[in-house]
Protein backbone atom coordinates (compact mmCIF):
# COMPACT_ATOMS: atom_id res chain seq x y z
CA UNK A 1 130.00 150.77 142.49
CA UNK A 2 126.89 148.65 142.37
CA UNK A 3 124.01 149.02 139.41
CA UNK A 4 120.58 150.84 140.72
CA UNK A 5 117.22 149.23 141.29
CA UNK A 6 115.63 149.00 137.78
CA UNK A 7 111.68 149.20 137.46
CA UNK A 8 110.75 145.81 136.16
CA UNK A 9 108.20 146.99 133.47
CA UNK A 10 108.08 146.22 129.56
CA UNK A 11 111.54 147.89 127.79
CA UNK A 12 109.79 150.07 124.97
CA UNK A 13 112.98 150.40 122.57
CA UNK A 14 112.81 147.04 120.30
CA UNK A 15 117.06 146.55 120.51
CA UNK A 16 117.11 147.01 124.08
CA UNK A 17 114.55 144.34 124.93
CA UNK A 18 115.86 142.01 122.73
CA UNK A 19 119.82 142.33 123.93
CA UNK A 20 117.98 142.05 127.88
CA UNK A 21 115.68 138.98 126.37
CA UNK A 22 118.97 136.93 125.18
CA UNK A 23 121.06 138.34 128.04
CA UNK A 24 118.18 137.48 131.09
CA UNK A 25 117.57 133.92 129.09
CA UNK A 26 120.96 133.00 128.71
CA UNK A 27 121.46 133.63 132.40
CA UNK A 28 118.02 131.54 133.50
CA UNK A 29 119.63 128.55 131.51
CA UNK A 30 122.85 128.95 133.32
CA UNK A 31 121.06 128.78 136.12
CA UNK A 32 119.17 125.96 135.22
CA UNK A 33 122.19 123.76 134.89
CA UNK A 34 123.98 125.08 137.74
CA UNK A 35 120.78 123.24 140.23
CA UNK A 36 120.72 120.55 138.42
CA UNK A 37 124.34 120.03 138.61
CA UNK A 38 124.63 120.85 142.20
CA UNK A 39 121.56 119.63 143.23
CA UNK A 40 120.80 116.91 141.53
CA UNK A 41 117.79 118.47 140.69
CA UNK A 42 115.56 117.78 137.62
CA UNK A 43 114.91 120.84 135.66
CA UNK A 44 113.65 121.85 132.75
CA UNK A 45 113.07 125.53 131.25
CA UNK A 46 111.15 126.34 128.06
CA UNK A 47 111.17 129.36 126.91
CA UNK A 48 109.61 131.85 124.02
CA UNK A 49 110.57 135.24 122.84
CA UNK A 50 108.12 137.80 121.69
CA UNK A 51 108.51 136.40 118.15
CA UNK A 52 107.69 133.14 118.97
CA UNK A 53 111.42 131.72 119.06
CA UNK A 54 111.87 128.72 121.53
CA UNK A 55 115.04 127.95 123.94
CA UNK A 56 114.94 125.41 126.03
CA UNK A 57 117.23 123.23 128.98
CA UNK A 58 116.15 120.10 130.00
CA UNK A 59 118.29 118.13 132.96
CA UNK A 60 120.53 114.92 131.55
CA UNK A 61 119.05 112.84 134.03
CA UNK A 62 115.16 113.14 132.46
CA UNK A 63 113.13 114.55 129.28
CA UNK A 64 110.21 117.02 129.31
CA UNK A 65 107.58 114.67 128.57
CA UNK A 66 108.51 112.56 132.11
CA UNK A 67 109.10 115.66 133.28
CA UNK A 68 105.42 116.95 132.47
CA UNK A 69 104.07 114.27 133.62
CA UNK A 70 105.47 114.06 137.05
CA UNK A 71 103.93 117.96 137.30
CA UNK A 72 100.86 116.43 136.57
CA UNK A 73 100.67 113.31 139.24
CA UNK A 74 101.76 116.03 141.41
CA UNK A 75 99.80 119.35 140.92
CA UNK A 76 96.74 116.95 140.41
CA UNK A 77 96.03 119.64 137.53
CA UNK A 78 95.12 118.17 133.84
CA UNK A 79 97.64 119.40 130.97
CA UNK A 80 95.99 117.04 128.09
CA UNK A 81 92.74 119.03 127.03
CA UNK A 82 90.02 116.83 125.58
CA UNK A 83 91.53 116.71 122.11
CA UNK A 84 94.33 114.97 123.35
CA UNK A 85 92.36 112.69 125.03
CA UNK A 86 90.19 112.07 121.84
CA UNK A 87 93.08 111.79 119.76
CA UNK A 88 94.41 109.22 122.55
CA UNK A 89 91.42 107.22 122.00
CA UNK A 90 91.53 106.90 118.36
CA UNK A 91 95.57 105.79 118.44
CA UNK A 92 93.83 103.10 120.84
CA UNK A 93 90.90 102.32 118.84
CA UNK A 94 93.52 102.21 115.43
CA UNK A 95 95.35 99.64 117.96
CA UNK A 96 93.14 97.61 118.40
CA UNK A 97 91.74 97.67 114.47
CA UNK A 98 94.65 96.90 113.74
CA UNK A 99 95.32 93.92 115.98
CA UNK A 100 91.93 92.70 114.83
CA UNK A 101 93.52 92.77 111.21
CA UNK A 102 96.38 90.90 112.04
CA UNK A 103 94.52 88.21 113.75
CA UNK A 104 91.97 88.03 110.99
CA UNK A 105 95.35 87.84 108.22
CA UNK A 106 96.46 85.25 110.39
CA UNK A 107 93.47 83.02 109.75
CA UNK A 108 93.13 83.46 106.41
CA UNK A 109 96.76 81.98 106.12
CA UNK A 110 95.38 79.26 107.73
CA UNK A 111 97.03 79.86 111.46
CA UNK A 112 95.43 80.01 115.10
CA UNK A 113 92.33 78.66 113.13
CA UNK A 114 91.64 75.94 116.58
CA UNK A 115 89.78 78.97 118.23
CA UNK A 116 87.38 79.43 116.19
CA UNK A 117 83.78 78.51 115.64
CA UNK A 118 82.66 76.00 112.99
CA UNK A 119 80.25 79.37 111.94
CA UNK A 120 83.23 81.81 111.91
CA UNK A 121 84.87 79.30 109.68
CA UNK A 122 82.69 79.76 106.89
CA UNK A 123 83.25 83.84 105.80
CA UNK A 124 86.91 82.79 105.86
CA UNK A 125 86.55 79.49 103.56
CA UNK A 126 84.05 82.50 101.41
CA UNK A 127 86.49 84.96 100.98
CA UNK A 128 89.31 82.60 100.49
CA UNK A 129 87.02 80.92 97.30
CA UNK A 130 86.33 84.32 95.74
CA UNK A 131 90.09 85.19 95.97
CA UNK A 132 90.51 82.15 94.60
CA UNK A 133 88.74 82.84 91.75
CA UNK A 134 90.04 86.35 91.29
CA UNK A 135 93.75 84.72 90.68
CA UNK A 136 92.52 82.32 88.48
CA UNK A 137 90.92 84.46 86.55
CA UNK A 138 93.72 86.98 86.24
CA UNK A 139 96.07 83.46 85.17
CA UNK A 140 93.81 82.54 82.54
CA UNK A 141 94.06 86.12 80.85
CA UNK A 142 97.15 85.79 81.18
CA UNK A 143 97.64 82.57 79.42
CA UNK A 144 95.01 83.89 76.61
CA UNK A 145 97.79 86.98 76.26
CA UNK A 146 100.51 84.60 75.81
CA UNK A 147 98.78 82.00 73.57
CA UNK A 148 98.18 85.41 70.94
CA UNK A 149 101.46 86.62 71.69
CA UNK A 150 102.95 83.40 71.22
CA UNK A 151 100.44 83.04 67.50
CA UNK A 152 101.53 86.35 66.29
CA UNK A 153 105.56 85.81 66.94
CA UNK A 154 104.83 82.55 64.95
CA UNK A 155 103.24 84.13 61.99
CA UNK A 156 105.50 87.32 61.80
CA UNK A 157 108.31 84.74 62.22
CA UNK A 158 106.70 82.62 59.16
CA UNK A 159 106.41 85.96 57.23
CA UNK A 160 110.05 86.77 57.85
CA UNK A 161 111.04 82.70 56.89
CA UNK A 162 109.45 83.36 53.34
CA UNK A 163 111.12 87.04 52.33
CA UNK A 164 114.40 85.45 53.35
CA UNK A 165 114.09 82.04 51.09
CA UNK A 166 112.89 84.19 48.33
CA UNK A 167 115.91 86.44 48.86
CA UNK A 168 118.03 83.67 49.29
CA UNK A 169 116.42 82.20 45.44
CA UNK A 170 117.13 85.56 43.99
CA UNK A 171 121.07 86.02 45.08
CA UNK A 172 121.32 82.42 43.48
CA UNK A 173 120.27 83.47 40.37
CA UNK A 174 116.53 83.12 40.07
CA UNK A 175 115.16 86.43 40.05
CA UNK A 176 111.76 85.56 39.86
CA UNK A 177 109.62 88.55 42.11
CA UNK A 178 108.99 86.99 45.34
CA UNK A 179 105.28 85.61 46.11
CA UNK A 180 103.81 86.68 48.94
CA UNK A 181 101.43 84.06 50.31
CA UNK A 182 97.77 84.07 50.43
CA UNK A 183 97.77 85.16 53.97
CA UNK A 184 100.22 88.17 53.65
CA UNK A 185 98.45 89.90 50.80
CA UNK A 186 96.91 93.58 51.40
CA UNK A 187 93.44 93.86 49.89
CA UNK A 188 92.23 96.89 47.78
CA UNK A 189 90.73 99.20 49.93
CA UNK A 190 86.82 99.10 48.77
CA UNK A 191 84.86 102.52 48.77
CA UNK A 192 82.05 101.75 51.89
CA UNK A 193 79.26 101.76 49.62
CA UNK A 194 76.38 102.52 52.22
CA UNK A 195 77.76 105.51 52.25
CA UNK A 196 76.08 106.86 49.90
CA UNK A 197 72.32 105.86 50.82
């Protein structure tokens, strides 16, 4: 006993159009890869559900993007609005930038530098002196960092020297209190006396 005729119009109860939806897509997909098994057909079928839920089959033999674009050479109709094509343009323009970039790193290492103009020599020779001078700079603070490094370690290790002679005097037998040189003494702390103007 066969089914009856069904009137294709939208199922109103929510479980019942959702059991057809999986049901109906399931079947398109088999479908799908029946022709492009038998066939040798390439096919591809996106589809959405009412919430927005994707499935999709796409043919071994290709990808939806070569697919797409065969539809295109073919229908002769555009799928790429003008954002796309704007956002096209700036990958190429970033390109391009950035091969400009790479050529211009290039001659400031000194390579591929028999192209250029005697005039287009001189920003490069520029930029290469003030970096120049940057570095050095940066070396000489460093240096000045390490020379009072280097004076402090020397004084705290002078410091250090004296406490352990004079401890070494006192555990044989002089007991004399320890002098602290000249250097290492802490002044009386003096009231500010503008203060009180």
């Amino acid at each position: 006993m066969g089914r009856g005729k069904i009137e294709i119009k939208r199922i109103e109860n929510s479980t019942n159009r959702q059991v057809t939806f999986s049901k109906r897509r399931n079947g398109i997909i088999k479908k799908a890869r029946e022709i492009s098994v038998l066939c040798d057909a390439q096919v591809s079928v996106v589809i959405f559900s009412s919430s927005g839920k994707m499935s999709e089959y796409c043919s071994p033999s290709t990808t939806l993007p070569k697919l797409l674009e065969k539809y295109q050479q073919n229908s002769g109709k555009k799928l790429w609005d003008a954002k796309h094509e704007n956002l096209s343009a700036e990958i190429d323009r970033i390109k391009k930038e950035n091969d400009n970039m790479q050529i211009e790193l290039r001659h400031m290492k000194g390579e591929d530098l028999n192209s250029l103009h005697p005039k287009e020599l001189i920003p490069i020779e520029e930029a290469l002196q003030n970096g120049l001078t940057v570095v050095r700079d940066k070396q000489m603070d460093y240096l000045r960092m390490m020379k009072k490094n280097g004076r402090l370690l020397e004084e705290e290790n002078k410091q250090l020297a004296f406490m352990l002679h004079h401890q070494e005097m006192a555990m044989n037998g002089n007991m004399r209190e320890p002098q602290i040189p000249m250097g290492f003494r802490v002044q009386p702390i003096q009231p500010n006396l503008q203060e009180d103007k």
